[in-house]
Protein backbone atom coordinates (compact mmCIF):
# COMPACT_ATOMS: atom_id res chain seq x y z
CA UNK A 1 -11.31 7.26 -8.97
CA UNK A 2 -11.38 8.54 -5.17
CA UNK A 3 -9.07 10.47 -4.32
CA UNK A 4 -9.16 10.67 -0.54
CA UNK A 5 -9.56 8.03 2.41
CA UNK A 6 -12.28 5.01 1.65
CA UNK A 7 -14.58 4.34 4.98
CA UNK A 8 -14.08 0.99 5.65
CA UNK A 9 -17.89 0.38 5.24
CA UNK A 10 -17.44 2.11 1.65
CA UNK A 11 -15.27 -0.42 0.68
CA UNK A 12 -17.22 -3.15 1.61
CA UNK A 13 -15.35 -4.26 5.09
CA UNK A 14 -16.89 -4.48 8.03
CA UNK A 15 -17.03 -1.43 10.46
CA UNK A 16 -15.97 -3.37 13.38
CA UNK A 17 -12.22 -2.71 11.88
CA UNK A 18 -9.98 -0.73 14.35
CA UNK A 19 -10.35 3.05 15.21
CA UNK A 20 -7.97 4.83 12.53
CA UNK A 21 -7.76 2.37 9.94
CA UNK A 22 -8.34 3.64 6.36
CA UNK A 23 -8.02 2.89 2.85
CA UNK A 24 -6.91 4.77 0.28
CA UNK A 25 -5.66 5.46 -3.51
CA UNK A 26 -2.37 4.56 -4.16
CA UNK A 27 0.09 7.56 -3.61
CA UNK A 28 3.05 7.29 -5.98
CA UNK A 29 6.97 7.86 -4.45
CA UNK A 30 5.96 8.73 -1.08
CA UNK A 31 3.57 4.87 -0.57
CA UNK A 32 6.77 3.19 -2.51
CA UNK A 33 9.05 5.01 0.74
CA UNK A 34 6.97 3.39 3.19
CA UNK A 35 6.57 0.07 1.29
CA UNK A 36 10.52 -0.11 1.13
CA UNK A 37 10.44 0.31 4.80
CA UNK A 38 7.64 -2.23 6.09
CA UNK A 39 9.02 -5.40 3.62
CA UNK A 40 12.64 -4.63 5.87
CA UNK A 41 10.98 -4.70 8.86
CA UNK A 42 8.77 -7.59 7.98
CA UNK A 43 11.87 -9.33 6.29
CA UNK A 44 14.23 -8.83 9.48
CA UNK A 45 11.47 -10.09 11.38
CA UNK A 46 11.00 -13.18 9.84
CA UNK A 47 14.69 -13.74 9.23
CA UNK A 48 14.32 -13.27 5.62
CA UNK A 49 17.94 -11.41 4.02
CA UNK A 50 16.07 -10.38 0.73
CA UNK A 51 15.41 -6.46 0.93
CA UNK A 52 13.34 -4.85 -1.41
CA UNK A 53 14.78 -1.54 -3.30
CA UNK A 54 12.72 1.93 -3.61
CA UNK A 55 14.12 1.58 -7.04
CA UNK A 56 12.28 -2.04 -7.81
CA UNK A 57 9.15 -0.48 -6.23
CA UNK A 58 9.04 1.83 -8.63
CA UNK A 59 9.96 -0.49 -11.53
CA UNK A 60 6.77 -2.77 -11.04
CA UNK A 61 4.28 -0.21 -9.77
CA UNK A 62 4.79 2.35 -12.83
CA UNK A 63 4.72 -0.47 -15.58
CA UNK A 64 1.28 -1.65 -16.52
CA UNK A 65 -0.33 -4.56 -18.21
CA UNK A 66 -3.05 -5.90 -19.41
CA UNK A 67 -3.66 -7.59 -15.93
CA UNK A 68 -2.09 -4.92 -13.58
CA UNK A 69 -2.92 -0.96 -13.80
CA UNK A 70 -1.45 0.80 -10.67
CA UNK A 71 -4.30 3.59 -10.72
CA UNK A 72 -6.54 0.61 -10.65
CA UNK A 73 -5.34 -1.91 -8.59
CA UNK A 74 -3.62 -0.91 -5.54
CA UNK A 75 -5.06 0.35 -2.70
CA UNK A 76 -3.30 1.50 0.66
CA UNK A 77 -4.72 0.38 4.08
CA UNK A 78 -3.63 3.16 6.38
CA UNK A 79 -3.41 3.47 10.56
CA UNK A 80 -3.83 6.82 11.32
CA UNK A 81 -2.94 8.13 8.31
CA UNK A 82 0.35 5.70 8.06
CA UNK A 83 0.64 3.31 5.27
């Protein structure tokens, strides 16, 4: 597994991507924080009431599946080092 920032051409994506964006391993509490607070601002946004809890977060990215393994499948895209 890495364990720091992916290159954009590492990953496969094309290197034309904008100065400071990254990709990375998923990071636990502290990506679930920031997740909590970009669905409310994309919710509010697009008029949407629905917020999403830290708590649900947490629910679905620490149970895996068959289909779904956290360490495996998510991936944070980062600008300048902010998910």
């Amino acid at each position: 597994m890495t364990v720091g920032p992916m290159e954009p051409s590492a990953a496969g994506l094309d290197d034309r991507l904008p100065a400071g964006f990254a990709l990375r391993p998923f990071a636990g509490d502290d990506d679930l924080r920031a997740f909590v607070g970009i669905f409310a601002a994309a919710n509010a946004a697009d008029g949407v009431e629905e917020r999403v809890t830290f708590e649900a977060l947490r629910n679905w990215a620490t149970h895996a599946t068959p289909h779904f393994d956290p360490a495996r499948d998510l991936v944070v895209a980062t600008v300048d080092e902010r998910p």
